[in-house]
C-alpha atoms as a PDB file:
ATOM      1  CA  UNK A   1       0.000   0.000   0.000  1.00  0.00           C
ATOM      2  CA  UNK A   2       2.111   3.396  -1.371  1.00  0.00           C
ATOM      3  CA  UNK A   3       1.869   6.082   1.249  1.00  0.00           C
ATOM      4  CA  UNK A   4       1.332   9.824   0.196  1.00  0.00           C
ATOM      5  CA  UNK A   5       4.562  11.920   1.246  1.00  0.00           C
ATOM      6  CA  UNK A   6       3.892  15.766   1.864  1.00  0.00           C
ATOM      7  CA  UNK A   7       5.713  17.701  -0.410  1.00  0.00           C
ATOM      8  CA  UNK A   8       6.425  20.735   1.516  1.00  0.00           C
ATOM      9  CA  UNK A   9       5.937  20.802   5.422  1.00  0.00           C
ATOM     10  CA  UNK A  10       5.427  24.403   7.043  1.00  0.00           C
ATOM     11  CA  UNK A  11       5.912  24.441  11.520  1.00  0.00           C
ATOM     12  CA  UNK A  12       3.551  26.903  13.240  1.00  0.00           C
ATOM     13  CA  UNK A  13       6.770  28.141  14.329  1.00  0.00           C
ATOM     14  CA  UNK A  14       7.767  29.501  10.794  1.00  0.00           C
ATOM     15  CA  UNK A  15       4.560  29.953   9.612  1.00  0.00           C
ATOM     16  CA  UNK A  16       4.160  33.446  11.049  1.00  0.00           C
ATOM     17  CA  UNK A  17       7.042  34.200   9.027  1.00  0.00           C
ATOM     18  CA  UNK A  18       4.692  33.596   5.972  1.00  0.00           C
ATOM     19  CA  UNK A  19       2.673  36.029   6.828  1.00  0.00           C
ATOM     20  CA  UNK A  20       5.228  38.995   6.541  1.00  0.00           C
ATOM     21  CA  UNK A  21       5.555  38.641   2.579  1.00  0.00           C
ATOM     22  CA  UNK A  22       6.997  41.873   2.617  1.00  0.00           C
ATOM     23  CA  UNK A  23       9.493  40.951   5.422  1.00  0.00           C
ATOM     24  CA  UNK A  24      13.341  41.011   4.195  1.00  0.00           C
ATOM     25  CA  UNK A  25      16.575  40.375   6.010  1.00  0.00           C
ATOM     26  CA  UNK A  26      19.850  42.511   6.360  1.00  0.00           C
ATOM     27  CA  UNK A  27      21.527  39.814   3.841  1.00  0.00           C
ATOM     28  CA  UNK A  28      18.672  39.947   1.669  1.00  0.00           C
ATOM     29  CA  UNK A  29      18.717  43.806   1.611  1.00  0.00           C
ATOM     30  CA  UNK A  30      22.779  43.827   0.932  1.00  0.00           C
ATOM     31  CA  UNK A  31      22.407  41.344  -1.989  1.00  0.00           C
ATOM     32  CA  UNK A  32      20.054  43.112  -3.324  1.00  0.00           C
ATOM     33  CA  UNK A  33      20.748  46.663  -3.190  1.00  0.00           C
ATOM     34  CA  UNK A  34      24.244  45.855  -3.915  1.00  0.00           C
ATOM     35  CA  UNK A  35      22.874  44.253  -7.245  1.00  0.00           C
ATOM     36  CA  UNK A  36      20.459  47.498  -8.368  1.00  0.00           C
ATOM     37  CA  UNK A  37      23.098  49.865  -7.330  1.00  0.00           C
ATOM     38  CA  UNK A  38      26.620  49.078  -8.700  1.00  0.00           C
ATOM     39  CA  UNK A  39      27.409  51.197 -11.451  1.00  0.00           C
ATOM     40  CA  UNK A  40      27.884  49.073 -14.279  1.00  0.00           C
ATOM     41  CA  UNK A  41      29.569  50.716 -17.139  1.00  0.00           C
ATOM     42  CA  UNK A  42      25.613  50.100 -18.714  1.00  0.00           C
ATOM     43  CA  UNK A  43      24.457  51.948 -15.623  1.00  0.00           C
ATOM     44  CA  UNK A  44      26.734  54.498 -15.818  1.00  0.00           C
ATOM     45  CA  UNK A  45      25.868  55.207 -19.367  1.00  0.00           C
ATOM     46  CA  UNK A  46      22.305  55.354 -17.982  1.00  0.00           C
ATOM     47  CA  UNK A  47      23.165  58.271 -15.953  1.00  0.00           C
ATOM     48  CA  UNK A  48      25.335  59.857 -18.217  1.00  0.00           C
ATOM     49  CA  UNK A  49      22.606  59.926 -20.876  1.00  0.00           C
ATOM     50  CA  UNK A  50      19.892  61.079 -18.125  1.00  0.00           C
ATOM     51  CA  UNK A  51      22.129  64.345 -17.694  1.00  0.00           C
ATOM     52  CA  UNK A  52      22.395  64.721 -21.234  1.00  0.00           C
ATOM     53  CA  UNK A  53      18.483  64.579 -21.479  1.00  0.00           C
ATOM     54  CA  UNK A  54      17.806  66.368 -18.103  1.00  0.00           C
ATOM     55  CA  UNK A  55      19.746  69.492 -19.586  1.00  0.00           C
ATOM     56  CA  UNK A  56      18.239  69.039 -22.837  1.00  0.00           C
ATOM     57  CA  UNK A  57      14.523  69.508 -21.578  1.00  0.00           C
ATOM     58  CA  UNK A  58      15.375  72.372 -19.634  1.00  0.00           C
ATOM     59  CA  UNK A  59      17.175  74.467 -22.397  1.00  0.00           C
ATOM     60  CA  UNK A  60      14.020  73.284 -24.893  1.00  0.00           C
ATOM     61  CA  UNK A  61      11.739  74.165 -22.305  1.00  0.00           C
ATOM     62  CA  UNK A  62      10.342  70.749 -22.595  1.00  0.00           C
ATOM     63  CA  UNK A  63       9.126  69.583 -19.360  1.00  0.00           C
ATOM     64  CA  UNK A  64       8.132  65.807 -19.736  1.00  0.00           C
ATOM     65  CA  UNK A  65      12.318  65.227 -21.233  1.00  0.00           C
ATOM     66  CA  UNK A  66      13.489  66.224 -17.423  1.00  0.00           C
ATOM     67  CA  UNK A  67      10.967  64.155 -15.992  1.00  0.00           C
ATOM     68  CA  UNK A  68      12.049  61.495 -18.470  1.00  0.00           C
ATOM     69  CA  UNK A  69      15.562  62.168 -17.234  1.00  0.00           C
ATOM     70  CA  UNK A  70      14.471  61.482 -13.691  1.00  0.00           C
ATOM     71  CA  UNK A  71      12.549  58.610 -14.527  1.00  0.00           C
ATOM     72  CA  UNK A  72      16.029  56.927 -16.262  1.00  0.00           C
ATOM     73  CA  UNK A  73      18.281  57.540 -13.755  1.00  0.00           C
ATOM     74  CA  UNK A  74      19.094  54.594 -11.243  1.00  0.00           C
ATOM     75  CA  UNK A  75      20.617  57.409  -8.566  1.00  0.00           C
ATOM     76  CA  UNK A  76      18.734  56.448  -5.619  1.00  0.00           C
ATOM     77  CA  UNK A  77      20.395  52.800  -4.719  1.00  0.00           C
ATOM     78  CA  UNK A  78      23.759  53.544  -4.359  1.00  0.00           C
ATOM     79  CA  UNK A  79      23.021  56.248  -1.728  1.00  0.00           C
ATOM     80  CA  UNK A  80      20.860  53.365   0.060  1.00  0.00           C
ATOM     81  CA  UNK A  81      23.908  50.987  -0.064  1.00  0.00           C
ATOM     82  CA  UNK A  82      25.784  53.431   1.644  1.00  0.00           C
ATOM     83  CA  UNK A  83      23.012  54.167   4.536  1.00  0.00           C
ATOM     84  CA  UNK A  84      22.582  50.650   4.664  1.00  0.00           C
ATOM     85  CA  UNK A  85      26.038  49.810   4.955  1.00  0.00           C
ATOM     86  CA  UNK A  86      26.575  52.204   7.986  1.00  0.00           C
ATOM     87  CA  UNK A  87      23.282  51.028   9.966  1.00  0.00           C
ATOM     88  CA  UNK A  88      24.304  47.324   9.189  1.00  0.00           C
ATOM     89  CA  UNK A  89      27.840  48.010  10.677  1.00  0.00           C
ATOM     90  CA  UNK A  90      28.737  46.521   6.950  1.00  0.00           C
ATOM     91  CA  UNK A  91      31.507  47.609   4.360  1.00  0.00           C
ATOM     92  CA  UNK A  92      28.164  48.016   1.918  1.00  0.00           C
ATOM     93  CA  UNK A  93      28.574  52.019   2.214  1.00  0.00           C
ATOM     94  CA  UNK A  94      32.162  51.996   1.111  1.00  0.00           C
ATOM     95  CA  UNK A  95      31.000  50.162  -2.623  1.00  0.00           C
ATOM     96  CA  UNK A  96      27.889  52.997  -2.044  1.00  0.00           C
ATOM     97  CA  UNK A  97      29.924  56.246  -1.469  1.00  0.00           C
ATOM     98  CA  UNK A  98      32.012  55.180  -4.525  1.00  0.00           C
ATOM     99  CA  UNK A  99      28.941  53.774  -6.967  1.00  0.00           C
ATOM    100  CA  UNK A 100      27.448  57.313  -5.927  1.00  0.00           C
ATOM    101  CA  UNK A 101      30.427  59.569  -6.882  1.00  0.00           C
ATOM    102  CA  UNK A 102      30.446  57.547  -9.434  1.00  0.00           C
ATOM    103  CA  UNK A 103      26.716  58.029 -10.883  1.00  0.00           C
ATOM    104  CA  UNK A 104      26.356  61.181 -10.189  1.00  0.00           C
ATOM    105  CA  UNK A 105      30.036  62.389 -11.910  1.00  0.00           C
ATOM    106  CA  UNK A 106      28.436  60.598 -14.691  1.00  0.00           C
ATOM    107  CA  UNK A 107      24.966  62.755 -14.464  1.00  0.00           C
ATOM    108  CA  UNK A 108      27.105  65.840 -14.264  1.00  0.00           C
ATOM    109  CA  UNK A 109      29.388  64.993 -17.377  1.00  0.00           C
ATOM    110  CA  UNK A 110      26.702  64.787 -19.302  1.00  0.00           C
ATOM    111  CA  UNK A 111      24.567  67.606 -18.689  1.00  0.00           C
ATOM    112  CA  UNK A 112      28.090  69.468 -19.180  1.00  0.00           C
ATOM    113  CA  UNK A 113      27.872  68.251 -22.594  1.00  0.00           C
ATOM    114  CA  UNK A 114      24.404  68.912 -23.025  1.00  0.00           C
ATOM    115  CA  UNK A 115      25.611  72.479 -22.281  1.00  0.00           C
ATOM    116  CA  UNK A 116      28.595  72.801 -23.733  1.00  0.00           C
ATOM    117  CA  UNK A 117      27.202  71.826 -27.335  1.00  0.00           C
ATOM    118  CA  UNK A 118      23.496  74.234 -26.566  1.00  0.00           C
ATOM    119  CA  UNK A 119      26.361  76.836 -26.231  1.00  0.00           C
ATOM    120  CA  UNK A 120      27.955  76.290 -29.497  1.00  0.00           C
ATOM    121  CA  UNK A 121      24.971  75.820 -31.076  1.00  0.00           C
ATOM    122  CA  UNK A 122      23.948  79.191 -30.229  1.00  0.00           C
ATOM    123  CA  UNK A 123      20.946  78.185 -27.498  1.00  0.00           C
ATOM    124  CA  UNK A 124      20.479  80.641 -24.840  1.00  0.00           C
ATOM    125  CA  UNK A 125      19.627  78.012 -22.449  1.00  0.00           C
ATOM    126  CA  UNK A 126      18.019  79.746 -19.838  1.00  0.00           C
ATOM    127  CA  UNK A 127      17.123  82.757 -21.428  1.00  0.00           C
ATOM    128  CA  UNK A 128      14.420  84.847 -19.478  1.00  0.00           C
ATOM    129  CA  UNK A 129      11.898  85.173 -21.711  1.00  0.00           C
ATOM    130  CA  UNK A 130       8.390  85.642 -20.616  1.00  0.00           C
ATOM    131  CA  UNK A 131       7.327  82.791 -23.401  1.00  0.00           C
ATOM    132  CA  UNK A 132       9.404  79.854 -21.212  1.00  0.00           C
ATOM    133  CA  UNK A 133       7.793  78.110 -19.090  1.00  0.00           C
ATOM    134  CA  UNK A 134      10.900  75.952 -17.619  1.00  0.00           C
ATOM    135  CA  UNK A 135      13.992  78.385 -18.250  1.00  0.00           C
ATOM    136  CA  UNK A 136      12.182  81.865 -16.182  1.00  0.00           C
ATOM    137  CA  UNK A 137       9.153  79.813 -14.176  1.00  0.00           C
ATOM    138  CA  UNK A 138       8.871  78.577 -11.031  1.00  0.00           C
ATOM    139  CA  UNK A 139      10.394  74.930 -11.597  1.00  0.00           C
ATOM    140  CA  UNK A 140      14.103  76.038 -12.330  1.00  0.00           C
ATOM    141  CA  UNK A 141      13.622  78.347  -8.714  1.00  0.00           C
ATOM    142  CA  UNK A 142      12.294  75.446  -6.854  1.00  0.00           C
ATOM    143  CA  UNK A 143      15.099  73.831  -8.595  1.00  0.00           C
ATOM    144  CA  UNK A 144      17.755  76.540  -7.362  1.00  0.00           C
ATOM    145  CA  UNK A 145      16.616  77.384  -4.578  1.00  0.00           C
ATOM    146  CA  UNK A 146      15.230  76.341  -0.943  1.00  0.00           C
ATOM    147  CA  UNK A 147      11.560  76.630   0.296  1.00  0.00           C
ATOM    148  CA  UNK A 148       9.418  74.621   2.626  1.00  0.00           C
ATOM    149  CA  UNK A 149       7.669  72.900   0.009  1.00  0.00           C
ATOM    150  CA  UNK A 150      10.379  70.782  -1.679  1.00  0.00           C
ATOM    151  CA  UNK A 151      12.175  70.212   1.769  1.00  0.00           C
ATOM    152  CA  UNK A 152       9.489  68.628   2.366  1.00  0.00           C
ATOM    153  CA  UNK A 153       8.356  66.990  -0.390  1.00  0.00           C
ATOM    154  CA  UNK A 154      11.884  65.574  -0.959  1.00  0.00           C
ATOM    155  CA  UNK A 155      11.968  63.933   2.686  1.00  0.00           C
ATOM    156  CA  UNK A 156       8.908  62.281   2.147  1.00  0.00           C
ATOM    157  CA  UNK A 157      10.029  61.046  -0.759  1.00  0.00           C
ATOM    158  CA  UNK A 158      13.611  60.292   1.101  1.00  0.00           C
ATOM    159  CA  UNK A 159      11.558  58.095   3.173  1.00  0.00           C
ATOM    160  CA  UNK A 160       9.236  56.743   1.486  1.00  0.00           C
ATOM    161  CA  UNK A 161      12.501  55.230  -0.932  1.00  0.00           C
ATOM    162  CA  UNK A 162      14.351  53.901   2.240  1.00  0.00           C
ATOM    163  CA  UNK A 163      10.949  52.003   2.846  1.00  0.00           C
ATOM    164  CA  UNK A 164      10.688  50.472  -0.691  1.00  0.00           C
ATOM    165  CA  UNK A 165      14.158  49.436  -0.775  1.00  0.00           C
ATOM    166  CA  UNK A 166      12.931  47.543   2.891  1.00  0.00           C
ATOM    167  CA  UNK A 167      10.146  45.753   0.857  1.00  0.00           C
ATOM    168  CA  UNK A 168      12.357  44.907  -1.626  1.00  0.00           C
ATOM    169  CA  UNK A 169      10.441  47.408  -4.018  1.00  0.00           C
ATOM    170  CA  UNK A 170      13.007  48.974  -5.703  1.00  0.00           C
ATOM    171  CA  UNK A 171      12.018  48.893  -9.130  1.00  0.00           C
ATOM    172  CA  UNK A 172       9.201  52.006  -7.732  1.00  0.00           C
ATOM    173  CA  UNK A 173      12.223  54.232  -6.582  1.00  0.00           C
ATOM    174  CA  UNK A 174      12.268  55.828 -10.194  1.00  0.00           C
ATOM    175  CA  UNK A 175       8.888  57.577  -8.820  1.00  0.00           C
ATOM    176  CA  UNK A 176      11.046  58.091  -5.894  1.00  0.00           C
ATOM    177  CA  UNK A 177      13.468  60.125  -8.259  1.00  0.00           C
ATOM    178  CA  UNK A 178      10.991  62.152  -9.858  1.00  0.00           C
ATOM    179  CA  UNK A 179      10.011  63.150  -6.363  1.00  0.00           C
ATOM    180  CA  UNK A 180      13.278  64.408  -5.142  1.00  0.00           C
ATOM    181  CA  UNK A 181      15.345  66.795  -7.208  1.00  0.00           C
ATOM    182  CA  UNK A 182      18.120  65.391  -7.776  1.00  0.00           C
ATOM    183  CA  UNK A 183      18.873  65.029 -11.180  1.00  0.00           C
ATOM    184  CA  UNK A 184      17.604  68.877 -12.192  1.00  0.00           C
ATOM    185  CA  UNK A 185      19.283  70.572  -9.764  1.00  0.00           C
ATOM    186  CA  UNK A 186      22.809  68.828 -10.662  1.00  0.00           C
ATOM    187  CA  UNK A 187      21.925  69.603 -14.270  1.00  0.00           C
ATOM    188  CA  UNK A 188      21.748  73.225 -13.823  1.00  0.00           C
ATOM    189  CA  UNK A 189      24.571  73.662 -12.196  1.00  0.00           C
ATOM    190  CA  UNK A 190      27.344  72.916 -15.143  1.00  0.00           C
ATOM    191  CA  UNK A 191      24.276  74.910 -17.429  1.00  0.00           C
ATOM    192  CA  UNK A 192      24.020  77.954 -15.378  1.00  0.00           C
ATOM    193  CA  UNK A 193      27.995  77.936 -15.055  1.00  0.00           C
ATOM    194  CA  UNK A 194      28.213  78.364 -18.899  1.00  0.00           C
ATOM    195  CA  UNK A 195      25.118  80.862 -18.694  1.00  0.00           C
ATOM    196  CA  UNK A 196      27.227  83.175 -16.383  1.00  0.00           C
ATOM    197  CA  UNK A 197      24.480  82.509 -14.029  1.00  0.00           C
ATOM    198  CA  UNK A 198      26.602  82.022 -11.027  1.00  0.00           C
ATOM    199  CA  UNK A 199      24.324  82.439  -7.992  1.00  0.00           C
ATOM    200  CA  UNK A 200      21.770  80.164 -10.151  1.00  0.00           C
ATOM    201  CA  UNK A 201      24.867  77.958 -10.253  1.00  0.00           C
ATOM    202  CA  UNK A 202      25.416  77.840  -6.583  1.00  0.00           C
ATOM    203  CA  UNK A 203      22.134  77.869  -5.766  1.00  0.00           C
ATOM    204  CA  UNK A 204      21.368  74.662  -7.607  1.00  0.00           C
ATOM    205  CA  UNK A 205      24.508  72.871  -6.149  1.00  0.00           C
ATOM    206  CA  UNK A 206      23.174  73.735  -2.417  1.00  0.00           C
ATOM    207  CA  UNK A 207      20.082  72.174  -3.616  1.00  0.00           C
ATOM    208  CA  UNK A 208      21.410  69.143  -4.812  1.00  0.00           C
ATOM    209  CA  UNK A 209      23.575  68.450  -1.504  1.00  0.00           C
ATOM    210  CA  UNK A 210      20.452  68.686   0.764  1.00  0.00           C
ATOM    211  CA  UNK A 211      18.707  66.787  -1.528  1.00  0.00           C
ATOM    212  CA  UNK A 212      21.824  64.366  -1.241  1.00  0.00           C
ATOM    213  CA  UNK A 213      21.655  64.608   2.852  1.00  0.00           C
ATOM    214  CA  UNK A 214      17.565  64.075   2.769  1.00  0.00           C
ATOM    215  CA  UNK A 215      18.172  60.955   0.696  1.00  0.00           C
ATOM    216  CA  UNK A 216      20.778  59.900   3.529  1.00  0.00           C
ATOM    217  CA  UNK A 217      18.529  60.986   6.751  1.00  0.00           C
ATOM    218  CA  UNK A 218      15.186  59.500   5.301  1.00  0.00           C
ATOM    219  CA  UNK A 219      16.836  56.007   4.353  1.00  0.00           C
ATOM    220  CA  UNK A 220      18.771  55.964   7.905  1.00  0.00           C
ATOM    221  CA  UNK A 221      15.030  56.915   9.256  1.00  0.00           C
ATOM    222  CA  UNK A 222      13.917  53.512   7.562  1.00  0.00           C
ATOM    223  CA  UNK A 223      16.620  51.126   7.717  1.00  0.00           C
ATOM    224  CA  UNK A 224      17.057  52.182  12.068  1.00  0.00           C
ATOM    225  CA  UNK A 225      13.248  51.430  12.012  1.00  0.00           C
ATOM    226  CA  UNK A 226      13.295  47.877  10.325  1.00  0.00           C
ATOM    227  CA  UNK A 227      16.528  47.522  12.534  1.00  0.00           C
ATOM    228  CA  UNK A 228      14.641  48.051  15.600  1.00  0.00           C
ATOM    229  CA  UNK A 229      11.651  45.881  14.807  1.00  0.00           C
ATOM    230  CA  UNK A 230      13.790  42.862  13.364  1.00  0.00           C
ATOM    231  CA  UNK A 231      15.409  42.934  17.505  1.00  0.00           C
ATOM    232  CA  UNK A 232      12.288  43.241  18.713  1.00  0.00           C
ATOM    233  CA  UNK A 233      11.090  40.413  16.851  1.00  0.00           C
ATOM    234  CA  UNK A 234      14.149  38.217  17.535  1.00  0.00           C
ATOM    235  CA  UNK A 235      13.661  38.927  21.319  1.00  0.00           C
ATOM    236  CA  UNK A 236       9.309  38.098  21.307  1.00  0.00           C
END
């Protein structure tokens, strides 16, 4: 008489574990992160080209390219690795503070170029004229400037990115990126450098290093959190 043999057996013990489908561990989070976030020389092209297009939509006035540009650009992991590293007590943030130079030297290079060749071609990228909507409006001053607003709008989105990289989510962090603004405000800077627009310039560049330390806060914010509860749950 044959017996029937279970093909899977599940304790009570581990079976609350099945219930936390969202649930991920340190290891899991390293692996993966450091997967998504090592600049690749494909990657790196990525963000290269992103620069190029972020600068492009801004001197053509054509909002949907920088938002494109944004969209592209895988420039949220590799600041994640590095947060991750540090709360994990991990040498992830060393690979993350050089994937990060890394991306973002590539995001700058190209929205140099972007620049460089709108100059030669004559292309007054951010001319003042009354008929531009992104080159004199209030997008390239949110962008190069600070107010309330996009502080906090880019630390919920600072957050809300640490928590899908938790979850294992990360393929919704490009919403994350059109959130915070990142990759316009280190476009502008090489473009408003040509332009003679050096306050613009400097402007842009103090935006882009808060929106660099928001990014760092709002992930440490998430990955202390998930820290804490993992203990907890170890403990119970």
């Amino acid at each position: 008489m044959a017996t029937s043999v279970p093909l899977s057996v599940i304790t009570p013990d581990f079976s609350r574990f099945t219930r936390e489908a969202g649930a991920t561990t340190w290891e899991e989070l390293e692996l993966s992160i450091g997967e998504d976030s090592t600049m690749t020389r494909d990657r790196t092209l990525v963000m290269f080209l992103a620069g190029v297009i972020a600068a492009a939509g801004i001197a053509s006035d054509t909002l949907h390219a920088v938002i494109g540009a944004m969209v592209i650009a895988p420039g949220f992991q590799p600041f994640a690795r590095t947060v991750l590293g540090l709360v994990a007590h991990s040498q992830a943030w060393r690979g993350g503070l050089r994937d990060s130079a890394r991306a973002y030297g590539a995001l700058l290079g190209g929205a140099t170029v972007a620049a460089v060749l709108g100059t030669w071609l004559g292309v007054d990228a951010l001319d003042a004229g009354h008929d531009r909507y992104l080159a004199s409006g209030e997008l390239v001053r949110f962008w190069s400037s600070f107010s309330w607003t996009g502080l906090v709008t880019s630390s919920a989105a600072a957050l809300c990115g640490g928590v899908l990289v938790m979850l294992n989510r990360t393929v919704l962090t490009a919403g994350v990126m059109v959130a915070l603004a990142l990759v316009p405000t280190a476009a502008l800077v090489p473009m408003a450098l040509l332009a003679g627009q050096y306050a613009m310039a400097g402007g842009a560049g103090l935006r882009f290093l808060a929106e660099i330390a928001l990014v760092l806060v709002g992930t440490a914010v998430a990955f202390v959190f998930k820290r804490g509860t993992d203990r907890r749950r170890e403990v119970s």
